[in-house]
C-alpha atoms as a PDB file:
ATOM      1  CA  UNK A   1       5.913   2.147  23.693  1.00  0.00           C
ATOM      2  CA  UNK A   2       5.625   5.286  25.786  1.00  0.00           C
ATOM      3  CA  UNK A   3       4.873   8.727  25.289  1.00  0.00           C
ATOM      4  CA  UNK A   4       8.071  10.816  25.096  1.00  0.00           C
ATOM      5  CA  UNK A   5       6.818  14.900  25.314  1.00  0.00           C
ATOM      6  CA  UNK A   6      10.653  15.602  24.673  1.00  0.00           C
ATOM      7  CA  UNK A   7      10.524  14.169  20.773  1.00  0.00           C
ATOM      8  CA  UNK A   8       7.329  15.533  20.541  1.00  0.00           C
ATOM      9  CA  UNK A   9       8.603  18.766  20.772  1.00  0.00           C
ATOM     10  CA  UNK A  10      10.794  18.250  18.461  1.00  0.00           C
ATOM     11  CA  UNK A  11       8.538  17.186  16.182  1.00  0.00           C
ATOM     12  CA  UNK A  12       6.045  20.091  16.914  1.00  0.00           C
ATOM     13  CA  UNK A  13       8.740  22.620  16.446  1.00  0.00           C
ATOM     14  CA  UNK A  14       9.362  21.643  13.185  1.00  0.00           C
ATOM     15  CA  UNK A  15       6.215  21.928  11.596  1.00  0.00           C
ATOM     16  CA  UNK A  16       5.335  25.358  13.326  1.00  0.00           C
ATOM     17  CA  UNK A  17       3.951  27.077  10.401  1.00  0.00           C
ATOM     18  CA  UNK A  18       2.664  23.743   8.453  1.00  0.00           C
ATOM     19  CA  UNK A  19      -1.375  25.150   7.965  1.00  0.00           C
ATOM     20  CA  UNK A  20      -3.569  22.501   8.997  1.00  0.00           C
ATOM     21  CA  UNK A  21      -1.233  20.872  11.760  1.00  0.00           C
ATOM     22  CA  UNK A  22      -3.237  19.176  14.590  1.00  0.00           C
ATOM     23  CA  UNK A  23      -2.562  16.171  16.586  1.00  0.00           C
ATOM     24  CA  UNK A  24      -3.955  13.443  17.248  1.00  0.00           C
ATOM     25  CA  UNK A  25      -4.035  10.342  20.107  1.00  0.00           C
ATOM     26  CA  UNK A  26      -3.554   7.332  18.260  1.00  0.00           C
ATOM     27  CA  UNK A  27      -0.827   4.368  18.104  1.00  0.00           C
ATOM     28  CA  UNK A  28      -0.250   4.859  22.018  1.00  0.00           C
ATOM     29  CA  UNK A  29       0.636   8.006  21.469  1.00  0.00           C
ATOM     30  CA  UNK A  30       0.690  11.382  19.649  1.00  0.00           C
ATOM     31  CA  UNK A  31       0.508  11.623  15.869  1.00  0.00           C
ATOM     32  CA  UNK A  32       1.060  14.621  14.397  1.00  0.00           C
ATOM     33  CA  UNK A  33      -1.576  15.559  10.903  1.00  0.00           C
ATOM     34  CA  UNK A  34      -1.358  17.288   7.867  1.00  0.00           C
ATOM     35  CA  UNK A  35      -5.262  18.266   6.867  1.00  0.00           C
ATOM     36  CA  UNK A  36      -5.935  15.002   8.861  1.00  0.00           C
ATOM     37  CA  UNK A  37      -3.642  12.712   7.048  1.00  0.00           C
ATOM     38  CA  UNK A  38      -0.754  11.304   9.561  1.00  0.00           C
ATOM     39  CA  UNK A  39       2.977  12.880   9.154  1.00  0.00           C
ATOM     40  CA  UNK A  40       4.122  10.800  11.892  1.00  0.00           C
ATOM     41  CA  UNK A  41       4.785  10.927  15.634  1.00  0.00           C
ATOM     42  CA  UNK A  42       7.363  10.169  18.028  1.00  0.00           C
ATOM     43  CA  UNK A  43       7.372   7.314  20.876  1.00  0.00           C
ATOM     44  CA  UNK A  44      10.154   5.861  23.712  1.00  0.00           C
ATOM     45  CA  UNK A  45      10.374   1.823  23.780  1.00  0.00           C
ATOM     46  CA  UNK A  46      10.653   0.625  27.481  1.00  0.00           C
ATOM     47  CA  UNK A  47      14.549  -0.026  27.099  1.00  0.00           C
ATOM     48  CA  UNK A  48      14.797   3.458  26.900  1.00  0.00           C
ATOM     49  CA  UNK A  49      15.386   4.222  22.266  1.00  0.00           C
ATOM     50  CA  UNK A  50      13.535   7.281  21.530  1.00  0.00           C
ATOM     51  CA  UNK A  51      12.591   7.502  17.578  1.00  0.00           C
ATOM     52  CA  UNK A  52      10.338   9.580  15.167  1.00  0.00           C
ATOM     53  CA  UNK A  53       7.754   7.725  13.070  1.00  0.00           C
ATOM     54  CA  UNK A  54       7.299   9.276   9.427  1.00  0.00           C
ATOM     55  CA  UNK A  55       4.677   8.228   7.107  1.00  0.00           C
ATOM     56  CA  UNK A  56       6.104   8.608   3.509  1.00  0.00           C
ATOM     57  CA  UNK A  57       4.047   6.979   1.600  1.00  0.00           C
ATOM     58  CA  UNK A  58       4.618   3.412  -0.125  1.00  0.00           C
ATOM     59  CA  UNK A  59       5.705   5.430  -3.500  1.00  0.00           C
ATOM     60  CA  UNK A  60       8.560   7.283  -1.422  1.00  0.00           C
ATOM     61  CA  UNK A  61      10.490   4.007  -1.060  1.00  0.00           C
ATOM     62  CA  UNK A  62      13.302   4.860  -2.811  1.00  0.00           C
ATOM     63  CA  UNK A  63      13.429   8.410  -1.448  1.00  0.00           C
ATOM     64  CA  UNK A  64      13.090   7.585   1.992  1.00  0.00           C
ATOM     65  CA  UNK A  65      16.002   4.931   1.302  1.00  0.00           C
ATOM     66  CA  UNK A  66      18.040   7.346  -0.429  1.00  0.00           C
ATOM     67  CA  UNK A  67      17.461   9.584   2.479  1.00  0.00           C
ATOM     68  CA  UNK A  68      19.401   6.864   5.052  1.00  0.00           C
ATOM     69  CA  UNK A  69      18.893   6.099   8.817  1.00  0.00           C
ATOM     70  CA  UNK A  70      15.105   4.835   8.538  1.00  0.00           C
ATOM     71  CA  UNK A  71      13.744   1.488   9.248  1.00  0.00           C
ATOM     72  CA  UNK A  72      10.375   0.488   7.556  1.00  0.00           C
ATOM     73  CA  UNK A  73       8.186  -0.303  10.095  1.00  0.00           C
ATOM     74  CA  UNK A  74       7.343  -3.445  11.532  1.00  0.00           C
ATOM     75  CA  UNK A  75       4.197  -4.131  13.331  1.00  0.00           C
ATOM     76  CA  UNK A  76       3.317  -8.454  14.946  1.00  0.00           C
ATOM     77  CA  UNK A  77       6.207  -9.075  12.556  1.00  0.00           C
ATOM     78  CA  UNK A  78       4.751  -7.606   9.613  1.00  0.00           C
ATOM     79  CA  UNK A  79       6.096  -4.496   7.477  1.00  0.00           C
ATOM     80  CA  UNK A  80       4.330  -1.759   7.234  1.00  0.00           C
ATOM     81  CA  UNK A  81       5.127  -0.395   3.833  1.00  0.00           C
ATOM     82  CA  UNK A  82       5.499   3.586   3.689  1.00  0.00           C
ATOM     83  CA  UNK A  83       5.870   3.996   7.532  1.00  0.00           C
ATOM     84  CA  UNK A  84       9.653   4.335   8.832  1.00  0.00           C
ATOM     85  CA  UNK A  85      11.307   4.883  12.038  1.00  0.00           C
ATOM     86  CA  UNK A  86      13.979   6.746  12.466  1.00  0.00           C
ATOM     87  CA  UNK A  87      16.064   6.581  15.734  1.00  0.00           C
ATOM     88  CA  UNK A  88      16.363   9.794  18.005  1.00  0.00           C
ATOM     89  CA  UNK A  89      19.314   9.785  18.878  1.00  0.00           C
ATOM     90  CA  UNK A  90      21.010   9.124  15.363  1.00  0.00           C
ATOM     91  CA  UNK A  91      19.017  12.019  13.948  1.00  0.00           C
ATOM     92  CA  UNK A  92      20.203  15.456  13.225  1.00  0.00           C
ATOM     93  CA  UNK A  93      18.350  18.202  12.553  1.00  0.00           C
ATOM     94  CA  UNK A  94      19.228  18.159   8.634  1.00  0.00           C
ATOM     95  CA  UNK A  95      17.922  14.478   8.486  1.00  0.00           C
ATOM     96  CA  UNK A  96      15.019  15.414  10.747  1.00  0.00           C
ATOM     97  CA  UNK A  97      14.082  17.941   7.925  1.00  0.00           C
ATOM     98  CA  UNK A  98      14.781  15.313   5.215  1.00  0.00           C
ATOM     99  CA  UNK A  99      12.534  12.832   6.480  1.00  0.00           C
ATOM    100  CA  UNK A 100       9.996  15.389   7.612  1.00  0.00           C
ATOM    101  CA  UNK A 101       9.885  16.904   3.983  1.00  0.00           C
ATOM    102  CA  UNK A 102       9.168  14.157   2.394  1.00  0.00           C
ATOM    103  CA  UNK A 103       6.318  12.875   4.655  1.00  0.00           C
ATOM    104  CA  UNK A 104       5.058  16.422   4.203  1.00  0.00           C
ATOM    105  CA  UNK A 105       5.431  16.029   0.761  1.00  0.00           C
ATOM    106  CA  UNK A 106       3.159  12.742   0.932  1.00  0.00           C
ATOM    107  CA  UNK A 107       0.447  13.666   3.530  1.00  0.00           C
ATOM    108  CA  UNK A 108      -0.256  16.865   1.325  1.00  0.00           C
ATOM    109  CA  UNK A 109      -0.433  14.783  -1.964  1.00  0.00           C
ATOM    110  CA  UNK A 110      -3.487  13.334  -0.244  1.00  0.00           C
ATOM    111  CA  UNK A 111      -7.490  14.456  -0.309  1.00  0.00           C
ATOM    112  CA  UNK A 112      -7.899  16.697   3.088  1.00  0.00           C
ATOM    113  CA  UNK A 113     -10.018  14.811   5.539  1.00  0.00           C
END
């Protein structure tokens, strides 16, 4: 997994305006925070597949599948309910804002930390 400032820019542009936006080093790479609960992030595997991470929240399932074009996450083989990948390349700017909605939706239903 590599840093890719490209998608990250992508990813920052879209939440200029978002109060209480910082990032944040983590997962080998940048995560992006709502009032210090993760949104997501964006990374570039070493065969080259660019994707944005969004965390939605295990109660989003359904909306996240209704949504389309995410992948729950899968971490040493195990899923990692709530968090989905979606890849770069296959993502438009209205399913960018989909996705990015509704992990905004999630990361402000939680306590600031």
């Amino acid at each position: 997994m590599a840093v890719d400032e490209g998608l990250n820019e992508v990813y920052r542009s879209a939440l200029v305006g978002v109060p209480g936006v910082t990032e944040k080093k983590m997962m080998g790479g940048v995560c992006f925070m709502v009032h210090g609960n993760m949104l997501g992030g964006a990374h570039r595997e070493k065969d080259g597949t660019g994707y944005f991470m969004f965390r939605v929240g295990k109660e989003n399932a359904v909306a996240a599948e209704k949504i389309g074009g995410g992948e729950v996450m899968k971490q040493g083989g195990r899923v990692m309910s709530g968090l989905y990948f979606v890849e770069a390349d296959d993502c438009s700017d209205m399913l960018f804002e989909d996705w990015k909605l509704l992990a905004l939706s999630h990361a402000l239903s939680l306590p600031a930390k």
